[in-house]
C-alpha atoms as a PDB file:
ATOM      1  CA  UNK A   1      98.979-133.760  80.048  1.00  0.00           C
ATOM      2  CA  UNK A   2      99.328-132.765  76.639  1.00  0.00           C
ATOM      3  CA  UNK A   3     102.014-130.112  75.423  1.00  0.00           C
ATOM      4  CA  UNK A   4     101.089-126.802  75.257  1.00  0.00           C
ATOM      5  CA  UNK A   5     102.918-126.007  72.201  1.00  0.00           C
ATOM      6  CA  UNK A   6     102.093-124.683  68.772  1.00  0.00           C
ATOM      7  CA  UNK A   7      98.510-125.754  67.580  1.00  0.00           C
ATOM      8  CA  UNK A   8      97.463-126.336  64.121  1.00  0.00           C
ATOM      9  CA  UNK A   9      94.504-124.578  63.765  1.00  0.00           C
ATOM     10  CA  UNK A  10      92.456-123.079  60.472  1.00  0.00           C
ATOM     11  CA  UNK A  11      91.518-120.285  60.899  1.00  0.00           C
ATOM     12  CA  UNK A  12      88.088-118.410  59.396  1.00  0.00           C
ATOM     13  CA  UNK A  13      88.278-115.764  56.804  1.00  0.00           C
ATOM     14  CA  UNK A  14      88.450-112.273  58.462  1.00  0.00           C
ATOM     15  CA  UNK A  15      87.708-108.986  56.801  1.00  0.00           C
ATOM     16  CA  UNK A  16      90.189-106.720  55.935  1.00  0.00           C
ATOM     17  CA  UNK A  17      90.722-103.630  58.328  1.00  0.00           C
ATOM     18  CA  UNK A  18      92.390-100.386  57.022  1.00  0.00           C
ATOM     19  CA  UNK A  19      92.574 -98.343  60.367  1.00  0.00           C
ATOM     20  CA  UNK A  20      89.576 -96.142  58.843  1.00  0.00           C
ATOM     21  CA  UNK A  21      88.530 -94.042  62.282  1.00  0.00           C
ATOM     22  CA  UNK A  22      85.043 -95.609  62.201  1.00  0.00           C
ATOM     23  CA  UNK A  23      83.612 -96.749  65.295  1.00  0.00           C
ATOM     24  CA  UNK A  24      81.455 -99.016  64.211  1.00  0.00           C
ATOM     25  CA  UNK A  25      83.993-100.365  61.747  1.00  0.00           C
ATOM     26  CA  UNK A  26      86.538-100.623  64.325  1.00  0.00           C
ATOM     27  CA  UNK A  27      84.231-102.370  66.802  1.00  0.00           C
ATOM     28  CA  UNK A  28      82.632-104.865  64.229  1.00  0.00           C
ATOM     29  CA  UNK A  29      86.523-105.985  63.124  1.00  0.00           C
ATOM     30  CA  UNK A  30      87.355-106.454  66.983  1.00  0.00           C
ATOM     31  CA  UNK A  31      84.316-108.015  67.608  1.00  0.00           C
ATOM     32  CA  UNK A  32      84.905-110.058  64.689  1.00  0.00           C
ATOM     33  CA  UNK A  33      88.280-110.963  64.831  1.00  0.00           C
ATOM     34  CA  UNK A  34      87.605-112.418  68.114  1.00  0.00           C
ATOM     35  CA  UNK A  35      85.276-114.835  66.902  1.00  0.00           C
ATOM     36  CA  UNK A  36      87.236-115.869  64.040  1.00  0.00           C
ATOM     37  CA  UNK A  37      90.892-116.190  64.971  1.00  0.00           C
ATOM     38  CA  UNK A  38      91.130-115.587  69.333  1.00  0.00           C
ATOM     39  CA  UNK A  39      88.271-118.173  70.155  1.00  0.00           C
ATOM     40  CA  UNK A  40      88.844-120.806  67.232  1.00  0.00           C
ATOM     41  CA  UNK A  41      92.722-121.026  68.809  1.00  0.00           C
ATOM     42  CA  UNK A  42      91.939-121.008  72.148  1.00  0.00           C
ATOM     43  CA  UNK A  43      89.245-123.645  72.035  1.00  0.00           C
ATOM     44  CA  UNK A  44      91.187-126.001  69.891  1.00  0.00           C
ATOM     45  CA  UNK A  45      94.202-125.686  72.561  1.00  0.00           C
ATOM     46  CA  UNK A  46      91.798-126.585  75.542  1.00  0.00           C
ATOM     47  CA  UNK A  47      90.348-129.614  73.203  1.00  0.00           C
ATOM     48  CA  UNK A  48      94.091-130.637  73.138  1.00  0.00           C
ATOM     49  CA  UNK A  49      94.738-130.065  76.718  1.00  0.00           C
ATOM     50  CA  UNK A  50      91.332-131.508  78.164  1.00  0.00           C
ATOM     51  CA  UNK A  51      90.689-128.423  80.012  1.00  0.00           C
ATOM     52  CA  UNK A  52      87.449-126.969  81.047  1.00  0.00           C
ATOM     53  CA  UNK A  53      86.934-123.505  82.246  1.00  0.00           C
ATOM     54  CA  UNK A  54      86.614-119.801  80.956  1.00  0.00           C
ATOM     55  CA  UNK A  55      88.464-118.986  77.819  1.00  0.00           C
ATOM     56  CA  UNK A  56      91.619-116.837  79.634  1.00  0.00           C
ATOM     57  CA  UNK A  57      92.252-119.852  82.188  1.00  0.00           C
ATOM     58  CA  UNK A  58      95.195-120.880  81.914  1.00  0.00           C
ATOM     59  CA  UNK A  59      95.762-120.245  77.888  1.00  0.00           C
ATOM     60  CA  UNK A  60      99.763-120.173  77.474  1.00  0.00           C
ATOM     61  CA  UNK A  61     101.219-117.138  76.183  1.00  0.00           C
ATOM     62  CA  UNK A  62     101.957-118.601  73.172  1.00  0.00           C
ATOM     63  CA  UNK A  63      98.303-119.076  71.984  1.00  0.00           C
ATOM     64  CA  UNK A  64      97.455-115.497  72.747  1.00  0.00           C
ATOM     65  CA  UNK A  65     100.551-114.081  71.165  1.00  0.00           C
ATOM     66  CA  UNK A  66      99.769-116.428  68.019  1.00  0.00           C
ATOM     67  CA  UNK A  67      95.429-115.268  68.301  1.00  0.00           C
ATOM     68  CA  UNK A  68      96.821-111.542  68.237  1.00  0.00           C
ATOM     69  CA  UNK A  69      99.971-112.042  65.016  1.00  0.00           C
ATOM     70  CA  UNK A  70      97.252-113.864  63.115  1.00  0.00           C
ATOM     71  CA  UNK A  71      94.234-110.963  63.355  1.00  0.00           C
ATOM     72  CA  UNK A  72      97.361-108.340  62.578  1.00  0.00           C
ATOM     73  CA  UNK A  73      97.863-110.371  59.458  1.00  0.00           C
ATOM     74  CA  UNK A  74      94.430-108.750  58.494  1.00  0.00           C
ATOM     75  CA  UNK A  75      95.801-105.437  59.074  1.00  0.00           C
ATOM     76  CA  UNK A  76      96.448-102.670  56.146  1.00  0.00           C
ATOM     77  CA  UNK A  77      97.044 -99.478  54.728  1.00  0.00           C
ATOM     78  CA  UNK A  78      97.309 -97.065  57.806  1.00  0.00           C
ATOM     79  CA  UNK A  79      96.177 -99.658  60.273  1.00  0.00           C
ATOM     80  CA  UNK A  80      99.240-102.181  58.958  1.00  0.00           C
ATOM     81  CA  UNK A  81     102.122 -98.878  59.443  1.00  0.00           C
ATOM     82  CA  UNK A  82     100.426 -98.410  62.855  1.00  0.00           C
ATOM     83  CA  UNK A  83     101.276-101.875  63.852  1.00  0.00           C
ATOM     84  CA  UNK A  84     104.977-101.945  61.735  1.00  0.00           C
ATOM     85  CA  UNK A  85     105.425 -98.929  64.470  1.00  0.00           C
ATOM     86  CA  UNK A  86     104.183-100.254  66.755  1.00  0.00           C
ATOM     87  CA  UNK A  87     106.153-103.878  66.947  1.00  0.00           C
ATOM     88  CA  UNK A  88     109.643-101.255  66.162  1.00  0.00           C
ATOM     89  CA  UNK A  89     109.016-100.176  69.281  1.00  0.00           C
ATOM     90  CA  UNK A  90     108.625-103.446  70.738  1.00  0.00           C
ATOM     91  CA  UNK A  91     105.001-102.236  72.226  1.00  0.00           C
ATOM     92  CA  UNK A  92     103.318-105.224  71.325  1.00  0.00           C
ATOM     93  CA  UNK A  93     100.337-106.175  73.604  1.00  0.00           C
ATOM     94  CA  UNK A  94     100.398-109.527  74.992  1.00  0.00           C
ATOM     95  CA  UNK A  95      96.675-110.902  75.437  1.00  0.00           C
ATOM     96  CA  UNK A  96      93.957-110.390  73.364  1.00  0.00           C
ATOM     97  CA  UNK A  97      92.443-107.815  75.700  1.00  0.00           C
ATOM     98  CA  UNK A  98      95.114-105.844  75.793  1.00  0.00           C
ATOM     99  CA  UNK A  99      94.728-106.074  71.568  1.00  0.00           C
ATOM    100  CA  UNK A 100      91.552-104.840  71.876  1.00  0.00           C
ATOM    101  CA  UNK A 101      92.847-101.829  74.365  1.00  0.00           C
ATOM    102  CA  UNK A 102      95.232-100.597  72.049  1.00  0.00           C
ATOM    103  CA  UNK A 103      93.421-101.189  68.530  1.00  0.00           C
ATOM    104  CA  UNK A 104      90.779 -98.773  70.159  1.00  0.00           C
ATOM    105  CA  UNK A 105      92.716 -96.308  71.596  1.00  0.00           C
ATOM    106  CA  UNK A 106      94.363 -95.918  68.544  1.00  0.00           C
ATOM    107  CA  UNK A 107      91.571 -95.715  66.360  1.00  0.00           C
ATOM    108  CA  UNK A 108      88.495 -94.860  67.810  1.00  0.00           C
ATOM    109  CA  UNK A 109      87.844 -91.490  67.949  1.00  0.00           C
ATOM    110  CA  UNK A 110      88.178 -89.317  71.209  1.00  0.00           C
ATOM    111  CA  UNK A 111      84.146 -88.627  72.284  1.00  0.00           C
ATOM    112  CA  UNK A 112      82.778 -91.411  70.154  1.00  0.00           C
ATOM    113  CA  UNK A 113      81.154 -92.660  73.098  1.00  0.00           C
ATOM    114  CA  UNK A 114      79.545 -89.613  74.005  1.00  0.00           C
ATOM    115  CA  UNK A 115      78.858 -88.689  70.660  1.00  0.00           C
ATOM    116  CA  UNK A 116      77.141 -91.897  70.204  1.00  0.00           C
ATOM    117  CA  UNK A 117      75.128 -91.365  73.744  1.00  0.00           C
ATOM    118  CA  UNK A 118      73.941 -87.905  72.587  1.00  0.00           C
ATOM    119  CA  UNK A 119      72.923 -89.973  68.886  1.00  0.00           C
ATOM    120  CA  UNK A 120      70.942 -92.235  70.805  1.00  0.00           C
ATOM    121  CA  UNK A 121      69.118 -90.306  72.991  1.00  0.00           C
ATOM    122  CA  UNK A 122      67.887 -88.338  69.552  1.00  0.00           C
ATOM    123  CA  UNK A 123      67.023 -91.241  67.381  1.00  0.00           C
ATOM    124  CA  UNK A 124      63.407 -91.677  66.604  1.00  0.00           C
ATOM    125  CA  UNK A 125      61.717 -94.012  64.322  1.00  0.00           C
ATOM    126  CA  UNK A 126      60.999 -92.163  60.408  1.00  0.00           C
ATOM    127  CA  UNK A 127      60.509 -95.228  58.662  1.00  0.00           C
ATOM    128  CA  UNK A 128      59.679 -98.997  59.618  1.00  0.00           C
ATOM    129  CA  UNK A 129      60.807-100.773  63.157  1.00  0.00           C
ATOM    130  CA  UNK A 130      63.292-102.527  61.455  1.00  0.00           C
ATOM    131  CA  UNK A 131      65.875 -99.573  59.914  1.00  0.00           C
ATOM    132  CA  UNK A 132      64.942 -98.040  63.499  1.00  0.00           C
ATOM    133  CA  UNK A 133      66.183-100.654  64.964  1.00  0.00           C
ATOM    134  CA  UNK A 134      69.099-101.948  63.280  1.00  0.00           C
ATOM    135  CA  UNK A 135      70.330 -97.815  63.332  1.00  0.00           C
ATOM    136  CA  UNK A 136      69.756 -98.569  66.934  1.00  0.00           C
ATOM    137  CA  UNK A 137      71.776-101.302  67.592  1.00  0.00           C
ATOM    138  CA  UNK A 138      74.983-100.098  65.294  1.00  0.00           C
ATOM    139  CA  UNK A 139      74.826 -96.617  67.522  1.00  0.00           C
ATOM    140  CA  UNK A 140      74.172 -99.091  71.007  1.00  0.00           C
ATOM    141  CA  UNK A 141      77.309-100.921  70.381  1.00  0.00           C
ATOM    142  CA  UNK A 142      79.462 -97.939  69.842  1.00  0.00           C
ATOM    143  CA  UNK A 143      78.358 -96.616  73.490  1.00  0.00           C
ATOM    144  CA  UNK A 144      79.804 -97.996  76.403  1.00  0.00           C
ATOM    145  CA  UNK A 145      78.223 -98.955  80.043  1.00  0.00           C
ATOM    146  CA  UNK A 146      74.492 -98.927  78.571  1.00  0.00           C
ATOM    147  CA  UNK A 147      72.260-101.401  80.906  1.00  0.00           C
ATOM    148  CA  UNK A 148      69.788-103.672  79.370  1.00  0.00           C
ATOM    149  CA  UNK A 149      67.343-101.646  81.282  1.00  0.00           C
ATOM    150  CA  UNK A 150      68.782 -98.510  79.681  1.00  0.00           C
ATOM    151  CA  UNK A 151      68.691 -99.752  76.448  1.00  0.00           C
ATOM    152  CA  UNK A 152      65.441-101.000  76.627  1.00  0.00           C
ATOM    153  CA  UNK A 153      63.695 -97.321  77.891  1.00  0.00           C
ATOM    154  CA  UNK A 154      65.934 -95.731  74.909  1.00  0.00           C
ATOM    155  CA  UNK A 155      64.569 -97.926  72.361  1.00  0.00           C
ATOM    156  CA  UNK A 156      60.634 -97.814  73.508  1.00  0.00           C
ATOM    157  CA  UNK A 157      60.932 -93.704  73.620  1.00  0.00           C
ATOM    158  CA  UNK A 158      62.231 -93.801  70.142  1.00  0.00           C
ATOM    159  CA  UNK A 159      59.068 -95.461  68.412  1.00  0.00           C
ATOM    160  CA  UNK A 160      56.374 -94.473  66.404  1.00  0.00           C
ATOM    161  CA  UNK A 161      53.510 -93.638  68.780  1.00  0.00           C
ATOM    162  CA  UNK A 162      51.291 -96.818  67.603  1.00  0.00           C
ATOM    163  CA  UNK A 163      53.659 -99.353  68.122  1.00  0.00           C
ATOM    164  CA  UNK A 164      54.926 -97.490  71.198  1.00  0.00           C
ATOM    165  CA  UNK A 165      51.314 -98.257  73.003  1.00  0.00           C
ATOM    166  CA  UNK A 166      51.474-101.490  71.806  1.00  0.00           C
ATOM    167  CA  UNK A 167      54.934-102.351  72.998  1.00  0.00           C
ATOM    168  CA  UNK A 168      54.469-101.528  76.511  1.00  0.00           C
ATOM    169  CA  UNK A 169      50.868-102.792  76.833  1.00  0.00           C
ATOM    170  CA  UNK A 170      52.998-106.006  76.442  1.00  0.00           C
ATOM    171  CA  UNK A 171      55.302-105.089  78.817  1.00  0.00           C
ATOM    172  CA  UNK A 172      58.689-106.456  77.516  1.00  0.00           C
ATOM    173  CA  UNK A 173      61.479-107.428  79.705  1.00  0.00           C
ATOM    174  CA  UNK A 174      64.107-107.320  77.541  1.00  0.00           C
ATOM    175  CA  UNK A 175      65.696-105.229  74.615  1.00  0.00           C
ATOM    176  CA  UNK A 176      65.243-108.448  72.150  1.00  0.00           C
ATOM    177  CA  UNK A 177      61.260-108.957  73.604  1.00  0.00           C
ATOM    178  CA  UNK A 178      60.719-104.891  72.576  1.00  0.00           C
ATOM    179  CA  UNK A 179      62.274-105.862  69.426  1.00  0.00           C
ATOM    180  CA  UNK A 180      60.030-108.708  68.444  1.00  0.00           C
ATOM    181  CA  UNK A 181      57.036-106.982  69.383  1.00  0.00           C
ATOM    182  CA  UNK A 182      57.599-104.102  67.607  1.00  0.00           C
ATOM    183  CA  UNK A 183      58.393-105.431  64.443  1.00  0.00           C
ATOM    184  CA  UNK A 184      55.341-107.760  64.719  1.00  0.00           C
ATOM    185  CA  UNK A 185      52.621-104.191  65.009  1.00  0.00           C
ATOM    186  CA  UNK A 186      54.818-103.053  62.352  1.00  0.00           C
ATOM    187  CA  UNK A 187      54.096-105.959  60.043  1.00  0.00           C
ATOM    188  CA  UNK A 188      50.441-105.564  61.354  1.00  0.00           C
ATOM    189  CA  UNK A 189      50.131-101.845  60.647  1.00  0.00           C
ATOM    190  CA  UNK A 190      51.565-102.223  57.240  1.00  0.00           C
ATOM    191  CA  UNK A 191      49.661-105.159  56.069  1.00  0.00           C
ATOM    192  CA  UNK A 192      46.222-103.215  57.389  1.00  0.00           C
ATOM    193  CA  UNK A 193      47.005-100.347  55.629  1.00  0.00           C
ATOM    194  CA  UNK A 194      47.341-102.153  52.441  1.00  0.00           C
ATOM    195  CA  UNK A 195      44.488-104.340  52.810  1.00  0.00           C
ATOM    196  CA  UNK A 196      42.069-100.693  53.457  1.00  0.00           C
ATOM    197  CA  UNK A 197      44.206 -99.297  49.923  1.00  0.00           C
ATOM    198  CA  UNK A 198      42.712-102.328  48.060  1.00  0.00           C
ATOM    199  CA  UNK A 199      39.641-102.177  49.527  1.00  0.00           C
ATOM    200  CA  UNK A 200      39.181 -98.490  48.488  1.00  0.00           C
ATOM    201  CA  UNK A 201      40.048 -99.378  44.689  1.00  0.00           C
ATOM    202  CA  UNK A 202      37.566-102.460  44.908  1.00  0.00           C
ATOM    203  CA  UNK A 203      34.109-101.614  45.454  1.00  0.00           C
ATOM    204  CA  UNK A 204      31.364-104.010  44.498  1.00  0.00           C
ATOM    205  CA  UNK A 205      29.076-103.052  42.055  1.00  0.00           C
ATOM    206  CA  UNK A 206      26.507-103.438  44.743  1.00  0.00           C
ATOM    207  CA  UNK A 207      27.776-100.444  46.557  1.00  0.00           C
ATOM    208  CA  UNK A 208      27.470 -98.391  44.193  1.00  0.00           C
ATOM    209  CA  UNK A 209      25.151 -94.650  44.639  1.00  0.00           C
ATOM    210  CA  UNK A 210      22.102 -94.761  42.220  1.00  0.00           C
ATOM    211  CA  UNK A 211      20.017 -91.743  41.219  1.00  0.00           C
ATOM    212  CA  UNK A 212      16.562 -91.248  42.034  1.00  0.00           C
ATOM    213  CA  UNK A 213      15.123 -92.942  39.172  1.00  0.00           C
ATOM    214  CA  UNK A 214      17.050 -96.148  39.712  1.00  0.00           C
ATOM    215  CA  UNK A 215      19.511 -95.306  37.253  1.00  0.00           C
ATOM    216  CA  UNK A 216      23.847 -95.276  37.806  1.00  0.00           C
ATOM    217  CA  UNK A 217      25.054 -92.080  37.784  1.00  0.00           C
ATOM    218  CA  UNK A 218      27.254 -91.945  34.164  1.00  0.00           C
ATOM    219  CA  UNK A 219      31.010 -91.021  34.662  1.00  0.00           C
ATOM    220  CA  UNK A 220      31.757 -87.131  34.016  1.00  0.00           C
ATOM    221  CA  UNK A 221      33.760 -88.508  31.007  1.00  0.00           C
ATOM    222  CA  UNK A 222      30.907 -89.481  29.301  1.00  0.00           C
ATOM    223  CA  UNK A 223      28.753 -86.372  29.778  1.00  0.00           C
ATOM    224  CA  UNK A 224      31.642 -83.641  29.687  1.00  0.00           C
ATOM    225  CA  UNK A 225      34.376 -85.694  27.973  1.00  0.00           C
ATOM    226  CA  UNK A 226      37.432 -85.755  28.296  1.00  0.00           C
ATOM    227  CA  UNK A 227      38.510 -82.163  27.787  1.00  0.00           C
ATOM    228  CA  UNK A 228      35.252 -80.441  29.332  1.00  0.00           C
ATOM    229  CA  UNK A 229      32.060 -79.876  28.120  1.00  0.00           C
ATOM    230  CA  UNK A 230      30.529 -81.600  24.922  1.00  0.00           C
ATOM    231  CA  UNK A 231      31.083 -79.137  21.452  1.00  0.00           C
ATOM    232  CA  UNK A 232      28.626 -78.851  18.511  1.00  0.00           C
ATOM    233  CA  UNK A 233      28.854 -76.812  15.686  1.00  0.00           C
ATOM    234  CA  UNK A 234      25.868 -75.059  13.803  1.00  0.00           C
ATOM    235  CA  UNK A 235      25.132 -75.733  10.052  1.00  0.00           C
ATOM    236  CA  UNK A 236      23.694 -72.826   9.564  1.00  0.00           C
ATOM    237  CA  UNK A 237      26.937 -70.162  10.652  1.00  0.00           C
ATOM    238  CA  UNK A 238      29.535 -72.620  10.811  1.00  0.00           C
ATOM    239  CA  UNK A 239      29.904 -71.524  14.327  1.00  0.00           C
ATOM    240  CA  UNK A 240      30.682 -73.864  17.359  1.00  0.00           C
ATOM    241  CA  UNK A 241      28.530 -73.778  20.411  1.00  0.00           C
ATOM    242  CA  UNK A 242      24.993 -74.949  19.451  1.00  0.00           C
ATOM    243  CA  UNK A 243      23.162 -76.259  16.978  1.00  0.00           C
ATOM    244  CA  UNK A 244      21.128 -75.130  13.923  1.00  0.00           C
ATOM    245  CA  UNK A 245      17.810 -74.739  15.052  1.00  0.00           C
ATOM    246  CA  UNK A 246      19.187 -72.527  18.635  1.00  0.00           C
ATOM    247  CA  UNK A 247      21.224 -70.263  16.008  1.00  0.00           C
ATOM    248  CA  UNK A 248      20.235 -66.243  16.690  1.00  0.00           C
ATOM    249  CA  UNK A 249      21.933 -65.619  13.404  1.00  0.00           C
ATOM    250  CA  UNK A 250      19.756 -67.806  11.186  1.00  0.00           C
ATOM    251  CA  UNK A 251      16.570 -66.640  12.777  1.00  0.00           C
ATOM    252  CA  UNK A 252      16.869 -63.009  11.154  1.00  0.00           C
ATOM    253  CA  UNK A 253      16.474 -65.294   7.573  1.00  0.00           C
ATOM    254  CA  UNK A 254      14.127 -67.317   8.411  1.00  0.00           C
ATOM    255  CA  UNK A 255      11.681 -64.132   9.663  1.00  0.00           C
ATOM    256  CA  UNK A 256      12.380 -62.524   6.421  1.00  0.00           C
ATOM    257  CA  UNK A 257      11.785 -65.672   4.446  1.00  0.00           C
ATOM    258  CA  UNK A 258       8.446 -66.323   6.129  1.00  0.00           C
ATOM    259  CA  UNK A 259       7.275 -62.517   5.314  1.00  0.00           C
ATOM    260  CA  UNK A 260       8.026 -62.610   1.735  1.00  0.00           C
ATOM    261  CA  UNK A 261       6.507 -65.893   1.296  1.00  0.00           C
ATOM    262  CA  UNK A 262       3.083 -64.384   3.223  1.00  0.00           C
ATOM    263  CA  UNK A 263       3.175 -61.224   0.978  1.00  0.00           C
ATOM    264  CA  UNK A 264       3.504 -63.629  -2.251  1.00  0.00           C
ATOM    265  CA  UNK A 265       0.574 -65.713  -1.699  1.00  0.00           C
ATOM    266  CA  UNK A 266      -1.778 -62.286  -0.530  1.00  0.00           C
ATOM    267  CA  UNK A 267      -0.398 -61.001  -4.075  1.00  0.00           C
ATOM    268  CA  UNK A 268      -1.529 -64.388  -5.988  1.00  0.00           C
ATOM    269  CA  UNK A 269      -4.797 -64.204  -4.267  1.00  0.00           C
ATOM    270  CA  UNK A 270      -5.485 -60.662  -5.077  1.00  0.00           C
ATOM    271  CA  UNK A 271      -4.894 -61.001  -8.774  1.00  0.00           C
ATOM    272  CA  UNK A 272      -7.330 -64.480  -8.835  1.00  0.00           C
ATOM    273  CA  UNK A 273      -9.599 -61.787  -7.988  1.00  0.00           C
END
């Protein structure tokens, strides 16, 4: 059997973690740091040893205590003097669980978990199914001890009431089936509400209402225009609201100009006389 010794391994880029008090930053750094640096070491050691089994079988302590210096590496600001503290007082966990123990105790706060039970028992979808559910699943992985079954009733209770009918008329047995099926209605919904908008801004000319005499009704533009209703202005007073011939004004004249022209041609006929 091969030497369980130091192992050569490179290692994937890790983020940076400053020891912010975050729960979901502190749980998305764990989670990965233990893809990127625990796992990578562990399963090049068993490809050098030829052994088969779960990950903590057997792994030397050297390999865990080399996982655990090499995700502190990505340590800074206040989560870096935590640690300088921390290996003063020679209080340095030993497996990568016991990393994860003491990373969380440290940073997490007190009643996240609850706090993040009580945030997901009030979420509700506002918007589409997918910021609902991606706000679902960064508050799900900040609670601790949820079932799938758990999950699952949480999620459905929190969606619109369309896509909720439409969710459990296909029955879903998993959190990841719920999630597929509601984002499909969603799509659905969305895309039939924009095809009914176009539709509405589309009419045929076919459609369209005509008046009794066979006629299409003119626009209200073209009748009123665009400020209200059409303006004339009289040539007769120079005043605006009707025309010439309607004017009460000019009518007074044209009386007076009719009499004198009657009494004129009575006169001319009387002296022919």
């Amino acid at each position: 059997m091969a030497s369980s010794g130091t192992v050569a391994v490179k290692t994937a880029k890790l983020m940076m973690f400053s020891g912010k008090r975050d729960p979901m930053e502190v749980q998305t750094w764990l989670f990965a740091a233990k893809g990127r640096v625990y796992t990578p070491l562990v399963e090049h050691w068993r490809e050098r040893v030829m052994m088969d089994g779960p990950v903590d079988v057997a792994v030397p302590p050297e390999i865990k205590m080399r996982s655990i210096q090499t995700a502190a590496t990505y340590f800074e600001k206040e989560a870096l003097t935590w640690w300088f503290l921390v290996n003063q007082r020679r209080e340095a966990p030993q497996t990568w669980a016991e990393f994860e123990a003491v990373v969380q105790a440290q940073f997490l706060p007190a009643d996240h978990a609850r706090r993040a039970r009580d945030r997901l028992v009030r979420l509700e979808q506002k918007g589409s199914v997918s910021a609902y559910a991606s706000s679902f699943r960064d508050i799900l992985l900040q609670c601790s001890g949820v079932s799938e079954a758990e999950a699952l009733d949480r999620f459905v209770r929190g969606l619109k009431k369309d896509v909720l009918v439409e969710v459990l008329k296909s029955r879903p047995k998993t959190l990841m089936d719920a999630f597929h099926v509601a984002s499909a209605v969603d799509d659905a919904i969305f895309a039939a509400t924009n095809m009914q908008s176009y539709s509405s801004f589309s009419v045929p000319r076919t459609h369209v209402r005509t008046d009794y005499d066979g006629r299409a009704p003119m626009e209200l533009g073209t009748v009123t225009g665009n400020a209200g209703t059409k303006t004339h202005t009289c040539y007769s007073c120079q005043r605006v609201g009707h025309i010439a011939r309607n004017c009460r004004a000019a009518r007074g004249g044209i009386e007076n100009r009719r009499q004198l022209r009657t009494i004129t041609e009575n006169t001319d006929g009387t002296n022919e006389f």
